[in-house]
N, C-alpha and C. Protein backbone atom coordinates (compact mmCIF):
# COMPACT_ATOMS: atom_id res chain seq x y z
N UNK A 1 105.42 120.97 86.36
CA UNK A 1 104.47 121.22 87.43
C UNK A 1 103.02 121.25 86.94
N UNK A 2 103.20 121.95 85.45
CA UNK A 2 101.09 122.22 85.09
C UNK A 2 100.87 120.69 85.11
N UNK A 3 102.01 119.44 84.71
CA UNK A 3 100.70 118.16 84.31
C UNK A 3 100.96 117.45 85.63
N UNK A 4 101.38 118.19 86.67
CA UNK A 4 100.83 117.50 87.89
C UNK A 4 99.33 117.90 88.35
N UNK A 5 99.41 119.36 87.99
CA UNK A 5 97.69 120.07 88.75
C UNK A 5 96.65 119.06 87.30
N UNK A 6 97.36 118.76 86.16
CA UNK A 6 96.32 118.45 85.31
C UNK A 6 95.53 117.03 85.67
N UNK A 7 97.17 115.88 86.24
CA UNK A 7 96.40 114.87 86.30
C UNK A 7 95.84 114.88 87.60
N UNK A 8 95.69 115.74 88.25
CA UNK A 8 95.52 115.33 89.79
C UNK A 8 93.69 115.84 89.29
N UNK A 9 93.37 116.91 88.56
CA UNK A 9 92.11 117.41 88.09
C UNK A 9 90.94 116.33 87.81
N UNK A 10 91.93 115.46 86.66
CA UNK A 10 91.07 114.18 86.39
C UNK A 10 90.55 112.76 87.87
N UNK A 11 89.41 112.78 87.71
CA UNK A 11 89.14 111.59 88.38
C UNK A 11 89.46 110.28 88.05
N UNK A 12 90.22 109.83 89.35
CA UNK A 12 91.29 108.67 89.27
C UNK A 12 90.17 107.50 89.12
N UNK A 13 90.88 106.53 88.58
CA UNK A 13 89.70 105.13 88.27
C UNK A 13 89.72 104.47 89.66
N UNK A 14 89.01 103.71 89.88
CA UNK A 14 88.82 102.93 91.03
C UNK A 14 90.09 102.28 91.56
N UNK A 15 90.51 101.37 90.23
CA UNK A 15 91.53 100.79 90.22
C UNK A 15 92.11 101.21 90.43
N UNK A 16 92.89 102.15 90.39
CA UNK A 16 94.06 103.39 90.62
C UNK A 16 94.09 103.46 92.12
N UNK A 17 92.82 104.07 92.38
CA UNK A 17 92.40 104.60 93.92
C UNK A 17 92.71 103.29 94.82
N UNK A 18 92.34 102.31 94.60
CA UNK A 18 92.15 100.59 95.61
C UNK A 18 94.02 100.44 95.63
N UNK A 19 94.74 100.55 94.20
CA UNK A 19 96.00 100.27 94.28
C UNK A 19 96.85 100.81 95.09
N UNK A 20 96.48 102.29 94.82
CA UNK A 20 97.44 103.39 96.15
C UNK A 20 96.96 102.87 97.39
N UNK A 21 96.17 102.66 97.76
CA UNK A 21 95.41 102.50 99.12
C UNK A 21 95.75 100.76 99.88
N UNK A 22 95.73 99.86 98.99
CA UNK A 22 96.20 98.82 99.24
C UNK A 22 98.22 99.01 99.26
N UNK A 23 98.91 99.98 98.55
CA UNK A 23 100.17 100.19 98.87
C UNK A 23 100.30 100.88 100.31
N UNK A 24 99.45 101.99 100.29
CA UNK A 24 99.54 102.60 102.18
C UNK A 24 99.96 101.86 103.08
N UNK A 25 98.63 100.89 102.73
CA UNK A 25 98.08 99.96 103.92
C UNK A 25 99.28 98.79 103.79
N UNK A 26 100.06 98.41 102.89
CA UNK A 26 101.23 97.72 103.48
C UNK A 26 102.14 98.16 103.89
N UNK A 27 102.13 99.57 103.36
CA UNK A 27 103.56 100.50 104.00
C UNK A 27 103.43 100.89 105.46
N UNK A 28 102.06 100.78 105.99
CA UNK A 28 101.98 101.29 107.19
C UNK A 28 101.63 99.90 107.85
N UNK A 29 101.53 98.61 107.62
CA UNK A 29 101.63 97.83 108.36
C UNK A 29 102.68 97.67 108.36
N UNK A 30 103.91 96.97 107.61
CA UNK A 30 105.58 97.29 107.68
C UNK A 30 106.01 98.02 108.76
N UNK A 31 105.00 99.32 108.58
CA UNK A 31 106.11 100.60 110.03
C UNK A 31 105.91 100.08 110.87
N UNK A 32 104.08 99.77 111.58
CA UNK A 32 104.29 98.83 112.53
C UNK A 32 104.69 97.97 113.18
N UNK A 33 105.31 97.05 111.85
CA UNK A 33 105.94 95.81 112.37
C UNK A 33 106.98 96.49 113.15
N UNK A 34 107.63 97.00 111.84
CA UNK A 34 109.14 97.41 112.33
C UNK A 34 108.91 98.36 114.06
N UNK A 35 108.26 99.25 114.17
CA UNK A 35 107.72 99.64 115.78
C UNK A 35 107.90 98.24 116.84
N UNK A 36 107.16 97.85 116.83
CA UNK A 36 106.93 96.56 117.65
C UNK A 36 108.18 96.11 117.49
N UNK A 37 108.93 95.58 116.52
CA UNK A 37 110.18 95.06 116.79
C UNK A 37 111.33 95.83 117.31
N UNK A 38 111.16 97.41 117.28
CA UNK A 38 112.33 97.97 117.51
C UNK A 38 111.68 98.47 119.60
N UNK A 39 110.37 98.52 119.65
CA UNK A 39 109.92 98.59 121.10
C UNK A 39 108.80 97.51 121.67
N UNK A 40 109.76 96.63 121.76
CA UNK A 40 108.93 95.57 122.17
C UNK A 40 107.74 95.45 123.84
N UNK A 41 108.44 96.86 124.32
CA UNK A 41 107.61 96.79 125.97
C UNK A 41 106.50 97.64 125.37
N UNK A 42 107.17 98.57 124.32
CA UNK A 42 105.61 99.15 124.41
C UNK A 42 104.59 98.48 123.54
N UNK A 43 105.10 97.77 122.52
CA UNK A 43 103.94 96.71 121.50
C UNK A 43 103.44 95.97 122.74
N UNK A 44 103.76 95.36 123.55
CA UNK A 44 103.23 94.66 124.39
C UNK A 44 102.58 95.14 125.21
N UNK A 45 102.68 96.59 125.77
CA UNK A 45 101.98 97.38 126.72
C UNK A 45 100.51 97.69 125.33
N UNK A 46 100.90 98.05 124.33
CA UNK A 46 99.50 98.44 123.37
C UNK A 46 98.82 97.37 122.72
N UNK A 47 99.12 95.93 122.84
CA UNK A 47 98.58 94.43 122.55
C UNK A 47 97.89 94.39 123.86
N UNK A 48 98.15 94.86 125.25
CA UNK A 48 97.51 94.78 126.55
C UNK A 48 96.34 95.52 126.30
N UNK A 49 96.33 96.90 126.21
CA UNK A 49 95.65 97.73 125.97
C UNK A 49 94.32 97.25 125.16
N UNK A 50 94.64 96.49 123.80
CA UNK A 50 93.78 96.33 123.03
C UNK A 50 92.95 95.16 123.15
N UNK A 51 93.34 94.21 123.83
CA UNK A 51 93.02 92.90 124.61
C UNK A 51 91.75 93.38 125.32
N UNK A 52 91.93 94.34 126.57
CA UNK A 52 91.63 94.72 127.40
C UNK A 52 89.92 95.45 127.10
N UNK A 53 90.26 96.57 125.79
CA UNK A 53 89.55 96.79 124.80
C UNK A 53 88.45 95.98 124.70
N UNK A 54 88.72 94.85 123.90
CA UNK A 54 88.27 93.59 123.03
C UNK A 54 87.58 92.78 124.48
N UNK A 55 87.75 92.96 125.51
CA UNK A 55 87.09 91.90 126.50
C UNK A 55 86.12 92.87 126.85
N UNK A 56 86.23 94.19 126.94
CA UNK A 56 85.10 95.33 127.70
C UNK A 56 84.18 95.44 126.86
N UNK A 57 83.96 95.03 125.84
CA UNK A 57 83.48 95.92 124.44
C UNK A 57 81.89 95.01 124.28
N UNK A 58 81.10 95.51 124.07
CA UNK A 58 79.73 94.82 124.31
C UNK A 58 78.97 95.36 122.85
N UNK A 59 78.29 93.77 122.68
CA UNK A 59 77.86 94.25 121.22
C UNK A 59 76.56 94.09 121.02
């Protein structure tokens, strides 16, 4: 347990930081997918939604 509080103390390198963060970000696009494929009325009701979004939106 101490050389978990130790390495967590040290500041992580960039590289480190971008790697975890680029793993998230595929693990949580994956869930999505898998969402949308397992509820397809509601991916389609929240693809409406965001459409809808994207046409109101003034820049």
């Amino acid at each position: 347990m101490p050389d978990e509080y130790d390495a967590e103390s040290q500041p992580e390198s960039d590289a480190d930081r971008r790697r975890r963060r680029a793993q998230f970000l595929r693990e949580l696009h994956e869930a999505k997918a898998l969402r949308d494929r397992v509820q397809p009325r509601r991916a389609r009701a929240a693809r409406m939604r965001q459409a809808m979004r994207m046409r109101t939106f003034r820049w």
